[in-house]
C-alpha atoms as a PDB file:
ATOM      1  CA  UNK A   1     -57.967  -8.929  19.672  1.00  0.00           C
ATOM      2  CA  UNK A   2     -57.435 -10.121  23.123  1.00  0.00           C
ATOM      3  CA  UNK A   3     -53.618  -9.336  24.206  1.00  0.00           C
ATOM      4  CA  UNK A   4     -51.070 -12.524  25.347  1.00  0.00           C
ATOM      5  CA  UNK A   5     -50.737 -13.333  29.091  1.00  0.00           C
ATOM      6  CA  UNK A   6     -48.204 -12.749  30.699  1.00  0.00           C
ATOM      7  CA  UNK A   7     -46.514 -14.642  33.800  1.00  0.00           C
ATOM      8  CA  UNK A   8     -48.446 -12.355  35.792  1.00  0.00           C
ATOM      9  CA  UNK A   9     -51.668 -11.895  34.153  1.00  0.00           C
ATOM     10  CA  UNK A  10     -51.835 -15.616  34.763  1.00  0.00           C
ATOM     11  CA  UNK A  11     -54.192 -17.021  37.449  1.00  0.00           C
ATOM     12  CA  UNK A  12     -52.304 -18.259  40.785  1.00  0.00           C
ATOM     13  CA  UNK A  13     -52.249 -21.164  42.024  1.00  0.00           C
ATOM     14  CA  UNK A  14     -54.267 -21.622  44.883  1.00  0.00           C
ATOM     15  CA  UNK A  15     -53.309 -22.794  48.727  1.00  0.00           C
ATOM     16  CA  UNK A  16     -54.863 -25.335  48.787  1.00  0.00           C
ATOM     17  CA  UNK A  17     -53.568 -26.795  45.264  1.00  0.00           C
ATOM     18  CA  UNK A  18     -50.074 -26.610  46.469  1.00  0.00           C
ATOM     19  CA  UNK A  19     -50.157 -27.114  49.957  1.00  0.00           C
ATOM     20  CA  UNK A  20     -53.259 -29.546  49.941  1.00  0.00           C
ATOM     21  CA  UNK A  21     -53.794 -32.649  48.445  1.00  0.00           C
ATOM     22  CA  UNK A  22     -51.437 -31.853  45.707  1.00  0.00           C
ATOM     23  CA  UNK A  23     -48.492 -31.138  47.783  1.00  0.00           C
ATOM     24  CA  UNK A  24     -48.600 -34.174  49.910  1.00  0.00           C
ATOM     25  CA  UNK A  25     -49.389 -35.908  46.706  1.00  0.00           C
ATOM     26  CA  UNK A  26     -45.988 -34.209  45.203  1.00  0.00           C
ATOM     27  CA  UNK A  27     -44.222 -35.041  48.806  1.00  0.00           C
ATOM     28  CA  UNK A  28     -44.937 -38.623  48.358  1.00  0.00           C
ATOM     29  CA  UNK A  29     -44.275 -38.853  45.160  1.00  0.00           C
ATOM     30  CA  UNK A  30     -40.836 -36.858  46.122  1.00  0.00           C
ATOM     31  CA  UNK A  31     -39.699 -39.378  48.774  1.00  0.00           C
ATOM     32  CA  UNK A  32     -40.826 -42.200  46.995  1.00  0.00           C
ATOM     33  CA  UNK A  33     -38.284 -41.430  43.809  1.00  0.00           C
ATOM     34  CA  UNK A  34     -35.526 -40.862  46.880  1.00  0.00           C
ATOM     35  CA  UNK A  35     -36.450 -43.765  48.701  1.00  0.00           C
ATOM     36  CA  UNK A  36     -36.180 -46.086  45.085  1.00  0.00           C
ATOM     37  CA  UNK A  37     -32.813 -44.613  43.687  1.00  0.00           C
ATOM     38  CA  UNK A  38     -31.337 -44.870  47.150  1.00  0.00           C
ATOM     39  CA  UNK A  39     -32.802 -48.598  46.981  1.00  0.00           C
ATOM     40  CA  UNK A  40     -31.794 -49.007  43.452  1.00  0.00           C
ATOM     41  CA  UNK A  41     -28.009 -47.456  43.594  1.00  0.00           C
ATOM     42  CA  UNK A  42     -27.075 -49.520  47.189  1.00  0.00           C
ATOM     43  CA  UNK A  43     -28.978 -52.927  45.623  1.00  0.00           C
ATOM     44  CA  UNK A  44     -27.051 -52.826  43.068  1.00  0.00           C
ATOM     45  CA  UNK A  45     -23.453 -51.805  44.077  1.00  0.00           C
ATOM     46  CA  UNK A  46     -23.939 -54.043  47.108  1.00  0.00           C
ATOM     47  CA  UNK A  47     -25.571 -57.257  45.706  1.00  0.00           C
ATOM     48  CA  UNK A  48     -25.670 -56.768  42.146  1.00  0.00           C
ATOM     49  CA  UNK A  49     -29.477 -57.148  42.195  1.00  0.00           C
ATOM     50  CA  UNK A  50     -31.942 -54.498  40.973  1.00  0.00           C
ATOM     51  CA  UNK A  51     -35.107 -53.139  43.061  1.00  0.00           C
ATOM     52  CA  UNK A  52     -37.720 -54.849  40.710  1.00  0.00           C
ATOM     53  CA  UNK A  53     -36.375 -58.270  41.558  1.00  0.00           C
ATOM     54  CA  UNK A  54     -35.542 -57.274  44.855  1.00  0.00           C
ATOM     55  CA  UNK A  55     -39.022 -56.525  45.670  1.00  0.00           C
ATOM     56  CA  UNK A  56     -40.294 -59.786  43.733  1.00  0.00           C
ATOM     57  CA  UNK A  57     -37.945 -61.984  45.057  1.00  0.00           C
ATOM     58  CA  UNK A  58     -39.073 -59.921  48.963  1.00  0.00           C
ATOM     59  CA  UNK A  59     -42.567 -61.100  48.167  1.00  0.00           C
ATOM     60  CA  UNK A  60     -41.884 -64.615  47.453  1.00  0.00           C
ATOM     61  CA  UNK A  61     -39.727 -65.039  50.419  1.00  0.00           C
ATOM     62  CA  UNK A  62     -42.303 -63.488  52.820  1.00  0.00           C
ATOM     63  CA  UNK A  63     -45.634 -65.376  50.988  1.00  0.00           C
ATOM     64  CA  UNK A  64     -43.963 -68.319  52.974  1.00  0.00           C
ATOM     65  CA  UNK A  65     -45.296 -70.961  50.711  1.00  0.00           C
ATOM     66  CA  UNK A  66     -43.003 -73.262  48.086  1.00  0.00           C
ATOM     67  CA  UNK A  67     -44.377 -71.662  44.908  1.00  0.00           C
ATOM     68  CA  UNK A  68     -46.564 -68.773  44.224  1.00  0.00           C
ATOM     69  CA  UNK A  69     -48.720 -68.454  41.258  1.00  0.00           C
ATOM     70  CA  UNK A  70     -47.800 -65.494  38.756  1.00  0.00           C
ATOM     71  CA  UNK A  71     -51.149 -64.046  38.634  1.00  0.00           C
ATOM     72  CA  UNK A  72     -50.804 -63.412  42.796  1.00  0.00           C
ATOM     73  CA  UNK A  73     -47.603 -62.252  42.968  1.00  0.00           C
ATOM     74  CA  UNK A  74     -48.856 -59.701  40.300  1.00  0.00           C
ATOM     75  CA  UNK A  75     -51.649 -58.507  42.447  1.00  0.00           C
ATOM     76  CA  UNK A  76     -49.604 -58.260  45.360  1.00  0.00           C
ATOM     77  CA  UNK A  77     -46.572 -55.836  43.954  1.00  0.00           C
ATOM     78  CA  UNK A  78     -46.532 -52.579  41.722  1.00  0.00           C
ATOM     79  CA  UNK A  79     -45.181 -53.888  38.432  1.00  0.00           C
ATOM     80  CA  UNK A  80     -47.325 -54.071  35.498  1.00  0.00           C
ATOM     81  CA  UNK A  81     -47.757 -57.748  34.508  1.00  0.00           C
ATOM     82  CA  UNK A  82     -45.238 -57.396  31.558  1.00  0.00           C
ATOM     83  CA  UNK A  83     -42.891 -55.924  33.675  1.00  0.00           C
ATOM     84  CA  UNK A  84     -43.241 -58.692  35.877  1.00  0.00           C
ATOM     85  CA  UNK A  85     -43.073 -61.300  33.501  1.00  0.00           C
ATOM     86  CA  UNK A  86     -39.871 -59.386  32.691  1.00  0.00           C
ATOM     87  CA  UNK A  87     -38.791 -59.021  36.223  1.00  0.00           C
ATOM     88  CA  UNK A  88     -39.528 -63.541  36.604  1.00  0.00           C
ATOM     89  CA  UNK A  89     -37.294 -63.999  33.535  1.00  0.00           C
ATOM     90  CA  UNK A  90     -34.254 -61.741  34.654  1.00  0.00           C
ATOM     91  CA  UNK A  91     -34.578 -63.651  38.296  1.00  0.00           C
ATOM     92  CA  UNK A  92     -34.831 -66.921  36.490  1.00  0.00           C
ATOM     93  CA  UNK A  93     -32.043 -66.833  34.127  1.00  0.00           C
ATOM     94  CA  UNK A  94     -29.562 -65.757  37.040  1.00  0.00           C
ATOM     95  CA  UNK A  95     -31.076 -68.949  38.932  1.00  0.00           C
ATOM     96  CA  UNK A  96     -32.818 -67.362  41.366  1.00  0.00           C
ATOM     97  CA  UNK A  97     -35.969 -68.426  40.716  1.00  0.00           C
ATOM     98  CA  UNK A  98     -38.172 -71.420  38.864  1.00  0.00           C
ATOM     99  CA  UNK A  99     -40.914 -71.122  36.625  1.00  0.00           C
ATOM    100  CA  UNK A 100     -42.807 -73.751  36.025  1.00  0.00           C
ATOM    101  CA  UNK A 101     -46.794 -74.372  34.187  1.00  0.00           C
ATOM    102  CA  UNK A 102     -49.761 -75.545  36.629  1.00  0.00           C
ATOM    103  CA  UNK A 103     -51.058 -79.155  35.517  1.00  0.00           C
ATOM    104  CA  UNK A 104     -54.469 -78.279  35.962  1.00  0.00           C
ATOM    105  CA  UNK A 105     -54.569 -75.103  34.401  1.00  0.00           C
ATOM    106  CA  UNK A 106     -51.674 -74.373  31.650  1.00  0.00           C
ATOM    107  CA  UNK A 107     -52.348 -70.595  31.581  1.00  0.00           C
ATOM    108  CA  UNK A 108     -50.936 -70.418  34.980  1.00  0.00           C
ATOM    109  CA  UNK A 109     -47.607 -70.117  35.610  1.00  0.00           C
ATOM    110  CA  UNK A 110     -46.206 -70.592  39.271  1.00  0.00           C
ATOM    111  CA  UNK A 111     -42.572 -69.213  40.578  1.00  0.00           C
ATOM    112  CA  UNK A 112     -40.559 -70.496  43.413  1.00  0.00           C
ATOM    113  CA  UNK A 113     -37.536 -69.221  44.836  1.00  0.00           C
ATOM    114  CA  UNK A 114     -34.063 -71.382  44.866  1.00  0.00           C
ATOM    115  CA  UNK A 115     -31.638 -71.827  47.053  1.00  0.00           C
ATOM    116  CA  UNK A 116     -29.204 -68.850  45.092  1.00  0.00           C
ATOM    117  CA  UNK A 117     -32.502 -66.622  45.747  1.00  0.00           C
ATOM    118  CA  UNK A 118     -33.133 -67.045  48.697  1.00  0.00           C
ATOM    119  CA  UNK A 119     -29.077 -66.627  50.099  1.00  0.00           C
ATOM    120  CA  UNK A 120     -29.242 -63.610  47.749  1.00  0.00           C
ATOM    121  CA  UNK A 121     -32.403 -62.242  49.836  1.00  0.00           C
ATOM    122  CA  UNK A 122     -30.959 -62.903  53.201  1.00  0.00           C
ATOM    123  CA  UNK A 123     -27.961 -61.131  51.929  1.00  0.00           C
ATOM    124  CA  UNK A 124     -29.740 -58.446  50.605  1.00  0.00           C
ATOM    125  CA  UNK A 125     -32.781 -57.676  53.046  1.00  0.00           C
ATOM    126  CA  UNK A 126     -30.915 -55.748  55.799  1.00  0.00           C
ATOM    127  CA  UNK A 127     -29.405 -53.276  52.960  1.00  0.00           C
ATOM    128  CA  UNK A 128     -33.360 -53.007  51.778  1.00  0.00           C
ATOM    129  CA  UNK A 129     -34.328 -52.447  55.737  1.00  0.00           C
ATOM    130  CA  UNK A 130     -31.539 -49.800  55.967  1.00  0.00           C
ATOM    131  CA  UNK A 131     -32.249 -47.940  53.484  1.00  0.00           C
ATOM    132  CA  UNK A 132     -35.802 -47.862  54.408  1.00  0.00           C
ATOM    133  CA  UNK A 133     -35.186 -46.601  58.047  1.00  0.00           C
ATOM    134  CA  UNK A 134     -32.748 -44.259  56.517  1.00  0.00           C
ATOM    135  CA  UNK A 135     -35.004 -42.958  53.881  1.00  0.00           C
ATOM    136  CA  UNK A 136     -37.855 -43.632  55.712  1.00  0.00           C
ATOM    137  CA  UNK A 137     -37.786 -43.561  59.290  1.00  0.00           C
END
């Protein structure tokens, strides 16, 4: 019968494991979950806006066009599409964004900032920037 392990009968972990790949993998994973909560708490004490539609309304702003199709903006941030969706409906229902159906193609949905969104991004984007350089820089 073969006897338990023990903490030290265990196998070590490797250098490279923890100081390769993996550890720059658990470094950036590390100052990414720093970087978002400082984003989140200041966001939200600040402009009463969350990161998620911070980040959409960011990309909407910067595409530099009128409208932009849902199925773009979802390729272009790191929400899941339900997420998203979820994201589009919180932003629309505090009027900061539209939502309306393509007339040549009904499954597409396009989303355009307002006016209230985009005075709430011009508000917002230096705390995003500062945060950044402070998390970041």
């Amino acid at each position: 019968m073969p006897k338990p392990t023990t903490p030290v009968d265990r196998p070590v972990t490797t250098s490279f494991e923890t100081s390769g790949l993996v550890g720059e993998w658990r470094d950036l994973l590390a100052r990414h979950a720093t970087t978002s909560c400082a984003l989140e708490k200041e966001l939200q004490g600040r402009h009463h806006i969350g990161l998620s539609e911070f980040e959409t309304l960011d990309r909407l702003v910067e595409s530099g066009s009128d409208s932009c199709k849902m199925s773009d903006l979802a390729n272009d941030i790191y929400l899941s599409q339900s997420a998203l969706s979820r994201t589009v409906a919180r932003l629309e229902r505090d009027g900061l964004v539209d939502r309306t159906l393509c007339t040549e193609d009904r499954r597409a949905i396009f989303v355009c900032v307002t006016e209230k969104g985009r005075e709430l991004h011009k508000q917002a984007a230096p705390t995003h920037r500062e945060v950044l350089a402070r998390n970041l820089g």
